[in-house]
C-alpha atoms as a PDB file:
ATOM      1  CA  UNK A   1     -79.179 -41.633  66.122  1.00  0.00           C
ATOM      2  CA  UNK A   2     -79.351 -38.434  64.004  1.00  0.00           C
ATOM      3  CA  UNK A   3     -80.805 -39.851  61.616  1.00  0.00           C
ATOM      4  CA  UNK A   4     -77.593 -39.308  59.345  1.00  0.00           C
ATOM      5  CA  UNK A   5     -76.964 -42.677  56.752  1.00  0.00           C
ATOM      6  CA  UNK A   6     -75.114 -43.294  53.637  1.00  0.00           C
ATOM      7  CA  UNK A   7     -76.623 -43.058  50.812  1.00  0.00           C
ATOM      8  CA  UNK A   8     -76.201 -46.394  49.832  1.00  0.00           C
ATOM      9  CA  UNK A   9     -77.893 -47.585  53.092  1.00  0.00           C
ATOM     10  CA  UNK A  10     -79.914 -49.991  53.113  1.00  0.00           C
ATOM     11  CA  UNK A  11     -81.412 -51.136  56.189  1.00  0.00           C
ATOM     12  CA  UNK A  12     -82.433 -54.503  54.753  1.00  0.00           C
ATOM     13  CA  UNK A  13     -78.892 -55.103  54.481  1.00  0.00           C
ATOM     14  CA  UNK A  14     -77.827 -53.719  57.410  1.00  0.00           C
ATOM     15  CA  UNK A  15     -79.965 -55.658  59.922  1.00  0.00           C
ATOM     16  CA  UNK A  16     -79.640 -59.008  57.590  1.00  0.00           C
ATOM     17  CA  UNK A  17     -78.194 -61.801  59.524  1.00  0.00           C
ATOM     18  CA  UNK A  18     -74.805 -63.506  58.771  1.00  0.00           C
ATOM     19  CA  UNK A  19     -73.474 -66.209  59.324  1.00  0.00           C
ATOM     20  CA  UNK A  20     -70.076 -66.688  61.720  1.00  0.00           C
ATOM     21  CA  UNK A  21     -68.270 -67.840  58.582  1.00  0.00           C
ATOM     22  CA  UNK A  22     -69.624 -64.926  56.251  1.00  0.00           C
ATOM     23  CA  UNK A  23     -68.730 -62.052  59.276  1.00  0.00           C
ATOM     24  CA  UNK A  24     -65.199 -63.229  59.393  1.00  0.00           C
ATOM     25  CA  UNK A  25     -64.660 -63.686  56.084  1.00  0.00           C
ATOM     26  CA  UNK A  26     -66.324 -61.317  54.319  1.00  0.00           C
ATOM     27  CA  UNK A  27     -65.967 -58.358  56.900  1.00  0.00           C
ATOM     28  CA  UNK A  28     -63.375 -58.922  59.192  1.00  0.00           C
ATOM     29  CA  UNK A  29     -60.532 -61.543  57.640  1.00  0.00           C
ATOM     30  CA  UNK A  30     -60.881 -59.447  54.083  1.00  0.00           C
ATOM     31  CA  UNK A  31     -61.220 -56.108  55.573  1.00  0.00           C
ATOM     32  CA  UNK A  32     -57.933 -54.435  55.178  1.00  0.00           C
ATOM     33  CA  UNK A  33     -58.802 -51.178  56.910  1.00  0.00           C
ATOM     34  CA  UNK A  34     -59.819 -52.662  59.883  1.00  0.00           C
ATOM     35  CA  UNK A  35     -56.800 -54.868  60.154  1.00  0.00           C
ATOM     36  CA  UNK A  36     -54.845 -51.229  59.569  1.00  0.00           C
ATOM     37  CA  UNK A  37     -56.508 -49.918  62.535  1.00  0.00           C
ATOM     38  CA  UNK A  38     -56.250 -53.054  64.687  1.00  0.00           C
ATOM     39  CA  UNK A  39     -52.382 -52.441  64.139  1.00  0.00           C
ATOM     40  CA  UNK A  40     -52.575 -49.065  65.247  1.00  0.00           C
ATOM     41  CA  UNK A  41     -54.602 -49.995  68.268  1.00  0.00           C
ATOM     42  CA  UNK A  42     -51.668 -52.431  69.137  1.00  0.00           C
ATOM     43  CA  UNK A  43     -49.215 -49.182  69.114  1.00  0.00           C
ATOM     44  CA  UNK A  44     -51.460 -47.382  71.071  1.00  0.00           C
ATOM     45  CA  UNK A  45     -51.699 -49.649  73.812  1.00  0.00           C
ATOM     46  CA  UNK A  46     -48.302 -50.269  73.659  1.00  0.00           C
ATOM     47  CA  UNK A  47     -47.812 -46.529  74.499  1.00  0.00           C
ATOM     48  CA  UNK A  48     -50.437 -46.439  76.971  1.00  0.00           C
ATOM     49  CA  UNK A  49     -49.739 -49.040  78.927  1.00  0.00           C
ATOM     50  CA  UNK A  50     -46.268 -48.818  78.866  1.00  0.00           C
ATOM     51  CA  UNK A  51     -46.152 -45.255  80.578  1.00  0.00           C
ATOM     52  CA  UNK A  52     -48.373 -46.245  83.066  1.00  0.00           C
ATOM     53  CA  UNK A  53     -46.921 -49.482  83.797  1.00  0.00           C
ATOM     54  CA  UNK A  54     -43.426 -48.342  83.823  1.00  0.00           C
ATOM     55  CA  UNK A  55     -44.110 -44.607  85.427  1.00  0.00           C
ATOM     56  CA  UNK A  56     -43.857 -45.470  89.343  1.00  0.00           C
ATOM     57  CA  UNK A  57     -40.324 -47.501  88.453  1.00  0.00           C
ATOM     58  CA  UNK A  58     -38.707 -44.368  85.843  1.00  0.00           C
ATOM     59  CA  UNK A  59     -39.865 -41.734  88.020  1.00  0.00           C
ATOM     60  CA  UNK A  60     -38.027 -43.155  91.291  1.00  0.00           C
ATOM     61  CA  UNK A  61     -34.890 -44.398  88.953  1.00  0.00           C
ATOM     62  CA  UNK A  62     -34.276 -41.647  86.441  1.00  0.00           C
ATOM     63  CA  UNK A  63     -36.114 -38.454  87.969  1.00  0.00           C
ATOM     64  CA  UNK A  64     -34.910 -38.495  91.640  1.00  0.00           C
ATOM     65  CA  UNK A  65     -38.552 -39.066  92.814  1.00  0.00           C
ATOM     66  CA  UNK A  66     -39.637 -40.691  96.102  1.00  0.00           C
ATOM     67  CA  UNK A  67     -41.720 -43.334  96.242  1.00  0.00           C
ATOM     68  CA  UNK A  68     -44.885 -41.816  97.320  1.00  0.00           C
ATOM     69  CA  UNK A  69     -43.881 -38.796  95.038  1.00  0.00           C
ATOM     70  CA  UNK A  70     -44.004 -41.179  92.068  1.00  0.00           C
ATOM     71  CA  UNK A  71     -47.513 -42.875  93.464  1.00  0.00           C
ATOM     72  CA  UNK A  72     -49.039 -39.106  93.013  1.00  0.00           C
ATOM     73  CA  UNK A  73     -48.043 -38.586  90.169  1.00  0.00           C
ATOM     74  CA  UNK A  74     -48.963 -41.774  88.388  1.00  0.00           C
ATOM     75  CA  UNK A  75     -52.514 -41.571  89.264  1.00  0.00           C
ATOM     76  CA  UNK A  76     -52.810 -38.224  88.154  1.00  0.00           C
ATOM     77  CA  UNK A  77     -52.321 -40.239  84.441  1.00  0.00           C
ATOM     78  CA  UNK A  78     -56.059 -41.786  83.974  1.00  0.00           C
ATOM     79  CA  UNK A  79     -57.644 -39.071  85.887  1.00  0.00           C
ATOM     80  CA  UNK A  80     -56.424 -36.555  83.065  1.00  0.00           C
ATOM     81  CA  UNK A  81     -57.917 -38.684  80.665  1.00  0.00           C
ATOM     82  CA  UNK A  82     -61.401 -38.314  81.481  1.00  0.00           C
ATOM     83  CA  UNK A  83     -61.835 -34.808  80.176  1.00  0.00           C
ATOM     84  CA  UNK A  84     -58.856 -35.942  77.261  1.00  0.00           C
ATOM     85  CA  UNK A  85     -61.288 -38.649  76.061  1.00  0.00           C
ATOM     86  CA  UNK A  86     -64.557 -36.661  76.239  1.00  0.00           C
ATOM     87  CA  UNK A  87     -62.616 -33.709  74.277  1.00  0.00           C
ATOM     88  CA  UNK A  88     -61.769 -36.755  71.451  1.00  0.00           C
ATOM     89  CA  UNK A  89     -65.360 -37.725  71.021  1.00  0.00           C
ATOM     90  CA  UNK A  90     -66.468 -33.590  70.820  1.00  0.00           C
ATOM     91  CA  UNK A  91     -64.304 -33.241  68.792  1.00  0.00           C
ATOM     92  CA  UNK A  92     -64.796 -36.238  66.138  1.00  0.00           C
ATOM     93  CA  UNK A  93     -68.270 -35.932  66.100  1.00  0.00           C
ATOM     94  CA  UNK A  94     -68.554 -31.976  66.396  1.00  0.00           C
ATOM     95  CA  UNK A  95     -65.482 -30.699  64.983  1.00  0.00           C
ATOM     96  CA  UNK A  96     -64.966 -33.735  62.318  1.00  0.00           C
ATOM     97  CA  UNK A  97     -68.463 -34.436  62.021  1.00  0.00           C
ATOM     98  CA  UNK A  98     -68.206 -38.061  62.981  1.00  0.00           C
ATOM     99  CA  UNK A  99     -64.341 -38.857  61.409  1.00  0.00           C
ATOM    100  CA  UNK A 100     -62.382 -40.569  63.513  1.00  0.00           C
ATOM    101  CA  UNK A 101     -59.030 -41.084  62.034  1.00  0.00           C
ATOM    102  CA  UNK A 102     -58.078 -37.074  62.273  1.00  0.00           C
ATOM    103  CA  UNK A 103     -58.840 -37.086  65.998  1.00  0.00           C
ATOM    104  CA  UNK A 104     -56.652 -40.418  66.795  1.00  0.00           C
ATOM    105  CA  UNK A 105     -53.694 -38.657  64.476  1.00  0.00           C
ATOM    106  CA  UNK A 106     -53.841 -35.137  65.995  1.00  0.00           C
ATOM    107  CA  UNK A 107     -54.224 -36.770  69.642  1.00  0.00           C
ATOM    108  CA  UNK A 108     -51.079 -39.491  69.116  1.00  0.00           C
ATOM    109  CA  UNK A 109     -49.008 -36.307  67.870  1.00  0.00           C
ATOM    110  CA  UNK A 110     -49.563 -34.413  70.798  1.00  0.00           C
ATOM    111  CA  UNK A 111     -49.112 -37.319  72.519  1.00  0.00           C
ATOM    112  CA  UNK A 112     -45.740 -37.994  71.113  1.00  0.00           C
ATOM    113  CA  UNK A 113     -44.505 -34.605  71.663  1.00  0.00           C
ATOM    114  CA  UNK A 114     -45.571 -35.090  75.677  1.00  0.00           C
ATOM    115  CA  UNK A 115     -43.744 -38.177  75.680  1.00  0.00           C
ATOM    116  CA  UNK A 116     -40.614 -35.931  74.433  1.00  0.00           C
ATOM    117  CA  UNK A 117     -41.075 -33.675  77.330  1.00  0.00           C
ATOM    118  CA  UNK A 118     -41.230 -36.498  80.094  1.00  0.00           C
ATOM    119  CA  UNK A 119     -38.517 -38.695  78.376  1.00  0.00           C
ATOM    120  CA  UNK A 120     -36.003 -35.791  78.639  1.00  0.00           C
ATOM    121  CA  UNK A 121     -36.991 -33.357  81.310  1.00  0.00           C
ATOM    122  CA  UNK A 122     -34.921 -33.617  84.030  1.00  0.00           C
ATOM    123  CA  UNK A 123     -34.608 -31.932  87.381  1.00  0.00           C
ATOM    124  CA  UNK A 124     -37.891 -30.448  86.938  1.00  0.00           C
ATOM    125  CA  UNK A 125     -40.855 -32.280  88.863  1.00  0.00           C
ATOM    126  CA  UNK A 126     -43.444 -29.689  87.523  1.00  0.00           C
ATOM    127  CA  UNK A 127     -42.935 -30.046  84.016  1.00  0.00           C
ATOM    128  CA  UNK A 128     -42.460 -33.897  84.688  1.00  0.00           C
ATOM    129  CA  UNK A 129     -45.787 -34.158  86.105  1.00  0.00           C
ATOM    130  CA  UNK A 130     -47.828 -32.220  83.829  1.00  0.00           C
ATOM    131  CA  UNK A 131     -46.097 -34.345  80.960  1.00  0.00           C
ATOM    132  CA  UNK A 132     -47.231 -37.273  82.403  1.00  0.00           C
ATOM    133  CA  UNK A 133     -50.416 -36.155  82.966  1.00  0.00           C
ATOM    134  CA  UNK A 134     -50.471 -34.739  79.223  1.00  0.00           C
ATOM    135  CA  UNK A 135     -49.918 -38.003  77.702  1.00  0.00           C
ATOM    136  CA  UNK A 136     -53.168 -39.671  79.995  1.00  0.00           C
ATOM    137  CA  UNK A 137     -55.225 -36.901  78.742  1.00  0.00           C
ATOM    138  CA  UNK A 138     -54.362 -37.625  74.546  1.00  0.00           C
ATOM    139  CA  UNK A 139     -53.501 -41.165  74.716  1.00  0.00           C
ATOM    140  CA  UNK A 140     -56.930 -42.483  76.041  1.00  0.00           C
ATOM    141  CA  UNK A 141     -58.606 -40.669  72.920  1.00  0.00           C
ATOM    142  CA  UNK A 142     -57.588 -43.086  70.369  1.00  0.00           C
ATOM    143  CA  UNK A 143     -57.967 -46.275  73.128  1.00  0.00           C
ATOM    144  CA  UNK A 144     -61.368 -45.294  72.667  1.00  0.00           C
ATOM    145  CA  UNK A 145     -61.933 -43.715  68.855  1.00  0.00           C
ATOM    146  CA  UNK A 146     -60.384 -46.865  67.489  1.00  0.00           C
ATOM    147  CA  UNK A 147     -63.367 -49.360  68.548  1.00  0.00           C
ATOM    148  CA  UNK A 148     -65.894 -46.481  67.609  1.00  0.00           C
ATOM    149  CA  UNK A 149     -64.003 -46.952  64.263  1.00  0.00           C
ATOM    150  CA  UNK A 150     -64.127 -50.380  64.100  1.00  0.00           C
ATOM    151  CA  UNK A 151     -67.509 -50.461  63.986  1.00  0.00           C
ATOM    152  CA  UNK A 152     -68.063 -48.039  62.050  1.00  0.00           C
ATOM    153  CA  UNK A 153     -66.008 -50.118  59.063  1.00  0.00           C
ATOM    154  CA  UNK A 154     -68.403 -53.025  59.270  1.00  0.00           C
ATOM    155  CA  UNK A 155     -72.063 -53.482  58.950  1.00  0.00           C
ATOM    156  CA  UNK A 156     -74.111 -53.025  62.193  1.00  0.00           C
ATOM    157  CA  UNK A 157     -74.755 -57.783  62.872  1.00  0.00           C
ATOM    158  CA  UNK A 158     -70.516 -57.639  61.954  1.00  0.00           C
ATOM    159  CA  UNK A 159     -69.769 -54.568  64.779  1.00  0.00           C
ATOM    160  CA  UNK A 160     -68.675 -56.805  67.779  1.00  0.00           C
ATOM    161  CA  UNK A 161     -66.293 -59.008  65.603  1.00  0.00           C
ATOM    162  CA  UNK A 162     -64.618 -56.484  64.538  1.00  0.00           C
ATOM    163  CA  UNK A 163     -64.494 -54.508  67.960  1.00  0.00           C
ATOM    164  CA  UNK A 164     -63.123 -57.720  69.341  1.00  0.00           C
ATOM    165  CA  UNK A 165     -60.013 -57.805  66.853  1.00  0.00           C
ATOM    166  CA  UNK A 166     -58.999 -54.452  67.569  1.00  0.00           C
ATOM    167  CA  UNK A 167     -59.527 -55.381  71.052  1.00  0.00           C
ATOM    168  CA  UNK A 168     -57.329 -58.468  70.621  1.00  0.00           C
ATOM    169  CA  UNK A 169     -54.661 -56.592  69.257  1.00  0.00           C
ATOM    170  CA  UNK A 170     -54.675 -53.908  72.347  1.00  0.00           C
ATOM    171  CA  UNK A 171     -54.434 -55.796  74.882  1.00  0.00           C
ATOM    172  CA  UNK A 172     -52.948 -58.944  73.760  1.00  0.00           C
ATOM    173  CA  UNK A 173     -50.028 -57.460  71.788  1.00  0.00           C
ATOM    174  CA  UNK A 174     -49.786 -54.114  72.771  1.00  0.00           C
ATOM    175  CA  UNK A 175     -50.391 -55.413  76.459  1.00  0.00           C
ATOM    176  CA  UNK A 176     -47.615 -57.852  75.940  1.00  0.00           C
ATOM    177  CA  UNK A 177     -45.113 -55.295  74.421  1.00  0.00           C
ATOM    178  CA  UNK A 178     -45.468 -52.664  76.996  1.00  0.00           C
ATOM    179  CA  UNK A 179     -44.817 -54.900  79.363  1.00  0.00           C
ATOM    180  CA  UNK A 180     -42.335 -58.288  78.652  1.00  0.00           C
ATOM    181  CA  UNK A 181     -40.533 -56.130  75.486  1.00  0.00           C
ATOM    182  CA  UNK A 182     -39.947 -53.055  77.325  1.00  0.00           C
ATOM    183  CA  UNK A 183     -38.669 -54.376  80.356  1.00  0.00           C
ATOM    184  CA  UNK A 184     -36.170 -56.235  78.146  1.00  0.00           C
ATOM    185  CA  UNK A 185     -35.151 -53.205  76.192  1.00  0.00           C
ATOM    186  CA  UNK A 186     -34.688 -51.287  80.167  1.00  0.00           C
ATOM    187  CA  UNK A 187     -32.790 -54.017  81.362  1.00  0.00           C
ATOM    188  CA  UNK A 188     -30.559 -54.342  78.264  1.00  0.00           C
ATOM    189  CA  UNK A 189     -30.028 -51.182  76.721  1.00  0.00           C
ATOM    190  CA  UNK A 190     -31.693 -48.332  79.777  1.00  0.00           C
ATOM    191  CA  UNK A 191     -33.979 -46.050  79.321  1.00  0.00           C
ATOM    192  CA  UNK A 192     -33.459 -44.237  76.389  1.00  0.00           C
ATOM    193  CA  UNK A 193     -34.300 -46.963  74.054  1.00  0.00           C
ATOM    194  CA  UNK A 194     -37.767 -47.558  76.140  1.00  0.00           C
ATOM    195  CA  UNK A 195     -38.838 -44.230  75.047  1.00  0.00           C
ATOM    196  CA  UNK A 196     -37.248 -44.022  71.881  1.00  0.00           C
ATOM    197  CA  UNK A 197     -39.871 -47.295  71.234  1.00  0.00           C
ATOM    198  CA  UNK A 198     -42.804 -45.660  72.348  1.00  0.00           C
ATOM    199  CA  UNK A 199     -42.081 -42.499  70.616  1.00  0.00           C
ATOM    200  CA  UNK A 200     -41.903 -44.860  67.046  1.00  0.00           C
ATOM    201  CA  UNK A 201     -45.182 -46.424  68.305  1.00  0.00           C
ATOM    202  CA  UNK A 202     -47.157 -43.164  68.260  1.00  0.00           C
ATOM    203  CA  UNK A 203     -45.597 -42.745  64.963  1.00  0.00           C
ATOM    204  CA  UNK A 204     -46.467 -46.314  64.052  1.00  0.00           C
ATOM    205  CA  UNK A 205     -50.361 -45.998  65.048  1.00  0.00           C
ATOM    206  CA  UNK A 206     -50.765 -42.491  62.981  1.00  0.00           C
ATOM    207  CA  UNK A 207     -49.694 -44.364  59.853  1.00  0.00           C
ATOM    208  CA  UNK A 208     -51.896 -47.163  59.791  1.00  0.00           C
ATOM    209  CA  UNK A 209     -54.583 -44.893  61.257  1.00  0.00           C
ATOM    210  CA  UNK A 210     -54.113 -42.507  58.063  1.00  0.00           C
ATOM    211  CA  UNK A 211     -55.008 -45.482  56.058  1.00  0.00           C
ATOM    212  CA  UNK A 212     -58.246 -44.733  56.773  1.00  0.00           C
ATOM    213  CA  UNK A 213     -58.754 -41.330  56.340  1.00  0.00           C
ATOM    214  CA  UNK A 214     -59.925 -41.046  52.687  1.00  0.00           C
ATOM    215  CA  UNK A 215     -62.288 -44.165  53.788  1.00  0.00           C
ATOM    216  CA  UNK A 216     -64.064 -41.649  56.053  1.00  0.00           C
ATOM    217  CA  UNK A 217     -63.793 -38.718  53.694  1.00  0.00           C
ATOM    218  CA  UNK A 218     -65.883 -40.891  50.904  1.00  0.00           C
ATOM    219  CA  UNK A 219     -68.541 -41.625  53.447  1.00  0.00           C
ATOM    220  CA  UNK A 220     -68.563 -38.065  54.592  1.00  0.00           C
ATOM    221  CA  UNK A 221     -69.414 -37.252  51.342  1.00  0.00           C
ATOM    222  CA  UNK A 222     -71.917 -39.647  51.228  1.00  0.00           C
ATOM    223  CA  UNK A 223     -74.124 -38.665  54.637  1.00  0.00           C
ATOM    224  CA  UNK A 224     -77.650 -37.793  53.608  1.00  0.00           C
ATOM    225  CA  UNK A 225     -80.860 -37.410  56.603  1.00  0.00           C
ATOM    226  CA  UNK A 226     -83.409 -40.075  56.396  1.00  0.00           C
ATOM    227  CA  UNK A 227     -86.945 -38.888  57.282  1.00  0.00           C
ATOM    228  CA  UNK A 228     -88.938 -41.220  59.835  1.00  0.00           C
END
């Protein structure tokens, strides 16, 4: 809406019509990048969900909480990332001027290192909390970056394919990690190999996310104002 296009733009092309075979072929099914960042997106959800969905049940069994003490403290996890995910998009299209893959790197970093603090803090409900809290506000940044970047790798008629494969990959894999593989690795090996997994996620999503980052330097490069 700024008025801000490749050069190469060309809106004939851009509002042309394809059809379902040439979308999924052409732009989706051949589109490497956007299967890169459809990985990621399944590491991200793994770690997002699997915090949340796990909190209540590591709080009360490894950090002495009570039950009602754990309750508070989970919701306190999406709450924090309202202002986390409006920071992300400020930031990408302020600081980055409209990258996306720097923000989703710098925010899964910090969000491994507050994963770090609530995996091994211990007798410390303080620094527990906030490092709960930390990971809602950076983790929800990339949730959301991720199908911003999605469509931004496709043309404008392609957008909601390819939002829908990243989407697929969320919440049917990640979903399905964070919750039937990470119970398994709890039951079988406790709860240092949980977190161990979700710190190699965030790890996981920044390199297939930083597959795309000279993508979006290249059409940086290329921005030019059209005149209306």
């Amino acid at each position: 809406y700024n008025n801000d296009y490749p050069k190469s733009y060309d809106a004939k092309t851009q509002e042309q019509e394809f059809s379902a075979k040439e979308i999924f072929f052409k732009y989706i099914f051949n589109n490497r990048l956007l299967w890169f960042i459809a990985i990621a997106n399944a590491f991200v959800y793994l770690v997002r969900n699997g915090i949340i969905n796990w909190a209540p049940t590591f709080l009360q069994e490894a950090k002495s909480y009570t039950q009602s003490e754990a309750a508070w403290a989970s919701g306190g996890y999406e709450l924090a990332a309202i202002p986390g995910t409006l920071l992300c998009g400020i930031m990408s299209d302020k600081l980055f001027k409209g990258r996306r893959a720097p923000v989703t790197i710098i925010y899964m970093l910090f969000t491994l290192v507050a994963v770090f603090f609530y995996w091994k803090t211990s007798d410390n409900h303080l620094v527990q909390n906030i490092s709960l809290w930390a990971i809602g506000f950076f983790i929800y940044g990339p949730v959301m970056l991720i199908g911003v970047q999605a469509i931004d790798l496709v043309p404008k008629k392609a957008a909601g394919t390819a939002a829908g494969l990243t989407g697929l990959f969320g919440y049917f894999i990640g979903d399905l990690l964070a919750n039937a593989a990470l119970g398994s690795l709890v039951d079988d090996y406790g709860w240092d190999a949980c977190f161990l997994t979700i710190a190699i996620s965030c790890l996981l999503a920044v390199f297939f996310t930083a597959f795309t980052w000279n993508r979006e330097k290249k059409n940086l490069s290329n921005l030019t104002p059209l005149s209306h």
